[in-house]
Protein backbone atom coordinates (compact mmCIF):
# COMPACT_ATOMS: atom_id res chain seq x y z
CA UNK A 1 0.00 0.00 0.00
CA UNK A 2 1.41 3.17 -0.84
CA UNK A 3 1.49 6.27 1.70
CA UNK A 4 -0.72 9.31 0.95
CA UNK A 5 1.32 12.35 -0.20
CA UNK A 6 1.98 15.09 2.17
CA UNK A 7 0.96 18.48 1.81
CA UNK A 8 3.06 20.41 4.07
CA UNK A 9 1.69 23.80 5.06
CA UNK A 10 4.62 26.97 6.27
CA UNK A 11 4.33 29.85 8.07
CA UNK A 12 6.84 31.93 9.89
CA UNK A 13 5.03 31.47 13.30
CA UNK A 14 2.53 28.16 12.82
CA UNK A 15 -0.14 29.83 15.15
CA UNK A 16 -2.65 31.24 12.56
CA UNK A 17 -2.52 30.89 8.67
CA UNK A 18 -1.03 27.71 8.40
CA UNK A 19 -3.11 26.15 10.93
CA UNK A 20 -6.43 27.88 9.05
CA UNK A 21 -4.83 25.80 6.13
CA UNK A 22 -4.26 22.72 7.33
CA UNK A 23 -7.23 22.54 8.82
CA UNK A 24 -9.58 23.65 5.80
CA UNK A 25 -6.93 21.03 3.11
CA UNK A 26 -7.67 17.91 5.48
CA UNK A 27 -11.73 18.75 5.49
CA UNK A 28 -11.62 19.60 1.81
CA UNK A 29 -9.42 16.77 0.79
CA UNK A 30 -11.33 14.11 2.15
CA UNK A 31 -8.35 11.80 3.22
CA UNK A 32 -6.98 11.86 -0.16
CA UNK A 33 -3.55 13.22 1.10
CA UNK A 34 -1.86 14.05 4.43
CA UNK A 35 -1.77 17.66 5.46
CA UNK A 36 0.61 19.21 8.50
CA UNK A 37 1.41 22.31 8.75
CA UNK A 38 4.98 24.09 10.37
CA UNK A 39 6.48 27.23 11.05
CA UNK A 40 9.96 28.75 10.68
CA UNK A 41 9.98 30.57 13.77
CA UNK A 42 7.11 28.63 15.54
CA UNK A 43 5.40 30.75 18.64
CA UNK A 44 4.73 27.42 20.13
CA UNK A 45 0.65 27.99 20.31
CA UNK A 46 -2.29 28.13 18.14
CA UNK A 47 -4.07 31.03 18.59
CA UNK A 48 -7.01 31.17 20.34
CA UNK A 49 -9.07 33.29 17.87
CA UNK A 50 -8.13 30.77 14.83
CA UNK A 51 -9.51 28.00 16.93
CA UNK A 52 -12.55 29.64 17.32
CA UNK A 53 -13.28 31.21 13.93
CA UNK A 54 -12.43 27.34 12.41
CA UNK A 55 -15.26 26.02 15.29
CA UNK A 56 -17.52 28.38 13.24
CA UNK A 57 -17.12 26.37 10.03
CA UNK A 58 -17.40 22.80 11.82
CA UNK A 59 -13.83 22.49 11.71
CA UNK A 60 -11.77 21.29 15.28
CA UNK A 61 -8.11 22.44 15.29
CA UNK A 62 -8.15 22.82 18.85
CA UNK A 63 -5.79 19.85 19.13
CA UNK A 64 -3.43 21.07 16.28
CA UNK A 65 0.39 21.85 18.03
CA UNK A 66 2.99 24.47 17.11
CA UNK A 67 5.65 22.78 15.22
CA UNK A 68 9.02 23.97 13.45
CA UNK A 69 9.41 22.46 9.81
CA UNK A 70 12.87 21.01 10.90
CA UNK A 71 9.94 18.22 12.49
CA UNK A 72 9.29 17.44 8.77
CA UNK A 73 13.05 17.12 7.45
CA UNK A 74 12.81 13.80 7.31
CA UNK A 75 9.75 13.14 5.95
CA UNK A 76 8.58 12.24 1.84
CA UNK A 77 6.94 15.59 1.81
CA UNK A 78 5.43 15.62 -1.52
CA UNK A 79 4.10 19.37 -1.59
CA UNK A 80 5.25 22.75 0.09
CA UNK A 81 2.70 25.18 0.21
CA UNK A 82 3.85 28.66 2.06
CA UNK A 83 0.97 30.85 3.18
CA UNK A 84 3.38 33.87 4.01
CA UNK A 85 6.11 35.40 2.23
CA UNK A 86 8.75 35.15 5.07
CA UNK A 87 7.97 31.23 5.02
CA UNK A 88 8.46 31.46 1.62
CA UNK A 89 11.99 32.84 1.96
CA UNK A 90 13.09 30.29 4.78
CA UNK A 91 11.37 27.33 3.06
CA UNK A 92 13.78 24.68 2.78
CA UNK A 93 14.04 21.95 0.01
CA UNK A 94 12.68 18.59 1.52
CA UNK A 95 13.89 15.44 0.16
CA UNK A 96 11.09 14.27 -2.55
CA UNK A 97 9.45 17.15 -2.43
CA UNK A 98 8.09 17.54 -6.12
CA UNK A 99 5.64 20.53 -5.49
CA UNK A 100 5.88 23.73 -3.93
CA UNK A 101 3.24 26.62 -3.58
CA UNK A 102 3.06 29.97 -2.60
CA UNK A 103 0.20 31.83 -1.99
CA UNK A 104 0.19 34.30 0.82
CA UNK A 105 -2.50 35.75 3.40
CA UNK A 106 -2.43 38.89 5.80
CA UNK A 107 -1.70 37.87 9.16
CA UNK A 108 -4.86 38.08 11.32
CA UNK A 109 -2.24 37.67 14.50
CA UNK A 110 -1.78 41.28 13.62
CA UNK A 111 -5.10 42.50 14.25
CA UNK A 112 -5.76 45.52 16.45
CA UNK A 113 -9.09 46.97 17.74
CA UNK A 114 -12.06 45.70 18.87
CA UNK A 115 -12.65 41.90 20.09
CA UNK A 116 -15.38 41.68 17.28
CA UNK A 117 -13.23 43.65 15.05
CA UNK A 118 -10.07 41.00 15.29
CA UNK A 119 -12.23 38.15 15.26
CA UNK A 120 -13.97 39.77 11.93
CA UNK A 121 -10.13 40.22 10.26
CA UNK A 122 -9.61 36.10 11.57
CA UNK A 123 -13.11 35.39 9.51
CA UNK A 124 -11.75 37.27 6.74
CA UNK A 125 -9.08 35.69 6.34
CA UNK A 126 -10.29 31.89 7.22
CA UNK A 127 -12.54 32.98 4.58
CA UNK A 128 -9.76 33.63 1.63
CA UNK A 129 -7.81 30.85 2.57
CA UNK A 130 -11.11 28.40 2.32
CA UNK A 131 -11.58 29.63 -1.12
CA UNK A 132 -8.09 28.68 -2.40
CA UNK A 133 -7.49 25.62 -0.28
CA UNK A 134 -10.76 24.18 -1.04
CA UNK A 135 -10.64 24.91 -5.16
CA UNK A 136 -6.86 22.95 -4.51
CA UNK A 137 -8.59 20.22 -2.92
CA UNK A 138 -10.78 20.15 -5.93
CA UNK A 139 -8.31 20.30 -8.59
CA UNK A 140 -6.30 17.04 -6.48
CA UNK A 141 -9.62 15.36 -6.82
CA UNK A 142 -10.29 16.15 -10.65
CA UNK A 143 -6.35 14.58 -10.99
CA UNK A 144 -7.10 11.70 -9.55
CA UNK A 145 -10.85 11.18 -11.08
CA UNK A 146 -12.43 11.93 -7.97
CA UNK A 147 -14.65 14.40 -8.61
């Protein structure tokens, strides 16, 4: 039996973007590949506001962990997909890796103001990166007549 590819998801700090990501790829995938995600400089925490704004959307990352990609090093990571640029700077080569991606996202970590107004900018954001995880998802399941 062969092992899923893994879709590796980078970040600078693994506490928001990459976490969104990962967690919207493994729903939207259906268990057609393996998704992680990692971070460069990891913060060591997911943040609380991405946890919550994924609960919206029936998604639990609430047991998702903080994790630098040296964790991955080792591992047939098939695809590289970095949701910020300074990821995309650091991003190291991993051995097999035949895909890499970049498409970035504002960092909702950032966020000043209001409660309601920083949870709005974590929506916002959950909300782009569900529109071009999910269409990936869709185009892995076209390749491999799926749907």
């Amino acid at each position: 039996m062969t092992a899923k590819p893994l879709v590796l998801v980078l970040c600078t700090g693994n506490s928001c973007r990459s976490h969104l990501a990962e967690g919207i790829l493994r729903q939207a995938s259906a268990g057609l590949i393996e998704v992680s995600s990692a971070g460069s400089k990891p913060v060591g925490f997911v943040h609380p506001q991405a946890i919550t704004v994924m609960k919206e959307i029936g998604i639990d990352i609430s047991g998702h962990r903080s994790k630098h990609l040296n964790e991955f090093l080792n591992s047939p990571v098939d695809t590289v997909i970095t949701v910020c640029g300074n990821a995309d700077q650091a991003c190291p080569t991993f051995p097999g890796q035949m895909n890499r991606h970049h498409w970035g996202f504002d960092d909702p970590a950032h966020a000043v103001g209001s409660e309601e107004s920083v949870l709005n900018e974590f929506r916002r954001v959950r909300d782009q990166i569900r529109l071009v995880f999910e269409a990936y998802a869709a185009g892995l399941k076209h390749n491999f007549n799926l749907g």
